[in-house]
Protein backbone atom coordinates (compact mmCIF):
# COMPACT_ATOMS: atom_id res chain seq x y z
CA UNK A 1 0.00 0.00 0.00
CA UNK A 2 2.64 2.28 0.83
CA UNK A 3 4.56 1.46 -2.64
CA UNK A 4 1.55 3.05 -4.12
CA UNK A 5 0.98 5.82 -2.29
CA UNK A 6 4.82 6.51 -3.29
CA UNK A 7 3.85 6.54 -7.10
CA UNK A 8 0.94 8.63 -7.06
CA UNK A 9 2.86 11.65 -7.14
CA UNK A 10 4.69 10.40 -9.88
CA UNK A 11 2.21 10.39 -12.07
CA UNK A 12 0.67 13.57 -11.19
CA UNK A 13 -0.24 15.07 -14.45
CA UNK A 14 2.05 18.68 -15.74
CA UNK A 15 0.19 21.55 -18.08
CA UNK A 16 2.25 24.07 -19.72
CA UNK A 17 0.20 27.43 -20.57
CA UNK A 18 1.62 30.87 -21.63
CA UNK A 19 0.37 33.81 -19.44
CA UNK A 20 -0.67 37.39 -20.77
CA UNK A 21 2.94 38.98 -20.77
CA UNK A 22 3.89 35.59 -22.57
CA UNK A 23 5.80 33.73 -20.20
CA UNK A 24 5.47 30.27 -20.61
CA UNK A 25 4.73 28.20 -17.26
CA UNK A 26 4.70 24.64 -15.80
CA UNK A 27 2.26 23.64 -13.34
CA UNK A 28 0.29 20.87 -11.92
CA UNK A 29 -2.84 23.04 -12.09
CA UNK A 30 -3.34 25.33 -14.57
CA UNK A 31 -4.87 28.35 -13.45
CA UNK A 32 -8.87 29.23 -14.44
CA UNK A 33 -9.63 30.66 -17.61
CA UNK A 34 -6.13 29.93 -19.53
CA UNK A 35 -5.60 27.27 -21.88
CA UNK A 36 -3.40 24.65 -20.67
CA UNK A 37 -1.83 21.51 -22.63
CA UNK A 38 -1.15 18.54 -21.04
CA UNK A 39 2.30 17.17 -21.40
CA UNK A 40 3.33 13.89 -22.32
CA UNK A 41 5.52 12.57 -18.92
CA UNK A 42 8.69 10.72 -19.18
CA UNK A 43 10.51 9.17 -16.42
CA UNK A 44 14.56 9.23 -17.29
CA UNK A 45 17.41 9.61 -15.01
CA UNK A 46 18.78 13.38 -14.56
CA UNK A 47 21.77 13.80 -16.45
CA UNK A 48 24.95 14.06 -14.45
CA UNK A 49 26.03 17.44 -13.05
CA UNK A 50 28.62 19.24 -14.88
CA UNK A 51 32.01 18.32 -13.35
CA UNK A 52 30.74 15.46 -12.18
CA UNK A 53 32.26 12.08 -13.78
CA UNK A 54 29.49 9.01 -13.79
CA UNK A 55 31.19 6.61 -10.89
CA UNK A 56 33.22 3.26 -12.47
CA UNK A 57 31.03 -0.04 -12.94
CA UNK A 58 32.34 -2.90 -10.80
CA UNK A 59 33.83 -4.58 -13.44
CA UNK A 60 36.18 -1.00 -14.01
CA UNK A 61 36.59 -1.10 -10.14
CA UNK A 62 37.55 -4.84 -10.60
CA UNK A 63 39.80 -4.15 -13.39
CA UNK A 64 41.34 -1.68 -11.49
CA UNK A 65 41.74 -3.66 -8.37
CA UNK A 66 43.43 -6.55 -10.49
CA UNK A 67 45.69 -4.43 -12.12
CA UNK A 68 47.20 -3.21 -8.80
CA UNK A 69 47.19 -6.66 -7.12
CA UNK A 70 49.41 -7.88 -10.11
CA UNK A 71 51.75 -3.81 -9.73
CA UNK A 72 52.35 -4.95 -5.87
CA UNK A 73 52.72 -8.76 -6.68
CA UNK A 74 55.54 -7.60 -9.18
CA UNK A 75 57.37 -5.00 -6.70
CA UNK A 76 57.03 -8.00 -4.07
CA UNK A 77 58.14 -10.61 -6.59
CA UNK A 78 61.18 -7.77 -7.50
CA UNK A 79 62.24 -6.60 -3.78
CA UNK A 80 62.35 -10.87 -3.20
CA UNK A 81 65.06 -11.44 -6.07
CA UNK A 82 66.92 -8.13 -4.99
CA UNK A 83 67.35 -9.35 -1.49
CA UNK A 84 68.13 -12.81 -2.86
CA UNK A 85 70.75 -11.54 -4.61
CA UNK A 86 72.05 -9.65 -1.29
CA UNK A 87 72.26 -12.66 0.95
CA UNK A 88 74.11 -14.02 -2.36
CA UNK A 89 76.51 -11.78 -2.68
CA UNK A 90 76.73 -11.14 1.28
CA UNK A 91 77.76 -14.80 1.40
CA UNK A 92 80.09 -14.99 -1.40
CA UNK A 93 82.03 -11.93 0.54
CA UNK A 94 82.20 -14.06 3.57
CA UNK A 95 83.58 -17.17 1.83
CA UNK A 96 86.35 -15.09 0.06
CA UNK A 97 87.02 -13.36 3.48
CA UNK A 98 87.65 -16.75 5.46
CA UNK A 99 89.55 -17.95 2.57
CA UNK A 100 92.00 -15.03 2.53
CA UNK A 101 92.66 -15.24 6.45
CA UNK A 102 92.98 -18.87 6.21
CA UNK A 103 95.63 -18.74 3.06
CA UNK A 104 98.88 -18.80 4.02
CA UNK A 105 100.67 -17.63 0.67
CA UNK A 106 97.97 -15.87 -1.69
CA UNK A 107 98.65 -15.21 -5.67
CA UNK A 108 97.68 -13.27 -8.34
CA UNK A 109 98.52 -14.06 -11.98
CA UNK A 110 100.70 -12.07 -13.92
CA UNK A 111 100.40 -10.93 -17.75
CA UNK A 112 102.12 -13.71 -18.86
CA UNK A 113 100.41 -16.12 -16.12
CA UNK A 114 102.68 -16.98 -13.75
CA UNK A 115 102.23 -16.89 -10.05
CA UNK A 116 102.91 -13.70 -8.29
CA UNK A 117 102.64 -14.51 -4.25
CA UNK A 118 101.38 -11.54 -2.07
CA UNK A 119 103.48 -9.83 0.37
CA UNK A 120 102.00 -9.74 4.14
CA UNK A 121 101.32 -5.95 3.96
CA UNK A 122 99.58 -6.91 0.54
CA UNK A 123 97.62 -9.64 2.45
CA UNK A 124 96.28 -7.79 5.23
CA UNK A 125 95.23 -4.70 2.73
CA UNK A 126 93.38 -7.26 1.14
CA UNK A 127 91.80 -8.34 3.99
CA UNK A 128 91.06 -5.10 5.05
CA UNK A 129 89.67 -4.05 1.55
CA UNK A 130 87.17 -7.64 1.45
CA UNK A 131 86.16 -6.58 5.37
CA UNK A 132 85.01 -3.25 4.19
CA UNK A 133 82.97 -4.84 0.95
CA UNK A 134 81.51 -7.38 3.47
CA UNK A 135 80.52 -4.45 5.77
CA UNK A 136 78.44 -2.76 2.89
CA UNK A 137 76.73 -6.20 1.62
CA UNK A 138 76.03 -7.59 4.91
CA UNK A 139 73.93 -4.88 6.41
């Protein structure tokens, strides 16, 4: 019952009629002694404001929502093989690190590759310089 009462008003029934001075009016009563015509009532949806953008479909929102699930999944997926490839290198810097203090007599190869042995002093700045790399890797 209520539902009804809710569409009367809907359907009330609009006359345009044009006054003396020639204004035109709108009305759900036309006043006494004027000619009114009845118009023709269409229910439609008011058009947007101006400025106003329509609101995305959930299917766009959807769409939107995948696309950054699969952005984050790929920084994720990213900042995983970047810190994989710390602890990698992290470790490889310790391994070369115990090697060098365990070595007694370390080498480099010449030009013509032959064995060139390290002095001490040429050890230890060695040493020094893989302690430093191991220092920024290892953080």
């Amino acid at each position: 019952m209520i539902f009804w009462a809710l569409l009367a008003p809907a359907h009330a029934q609009i006359y345009k009629w044009v006054d003396e001075k020639g204004i035109t009016h709108y009305g759900e009563h036309p006043p006494q002694g004027t000619k009114a015509r009845e118009l023709e009532q269409r229910l439609a949806n008011p058009a947007p404001a101006p400025g106003n953008t329509a609101q995305p479909s959930w299917q766009e929102k959807e769409l939107e929502f995948r696309a950054r699930r699969i952005t984050a999944e790929q920084a994720e997926a990213k900042q995983k093989q970047q810190e994989t490839a710390n602890r990698q290198a992290c470790n490889q810097a310790r391994d070369r690190l115990a090697q060098l203090k365990m070595a007694r007599g370390t080498y480099r190869l010449d030009e013509k590759g032959e064995r060139v042995y390290q002095s001490d002093e040429e050890q230890r700045a060695l040493i020094a310089q893989h302690e430093r790399l191991l220092s920024e890797r290892c953080r």
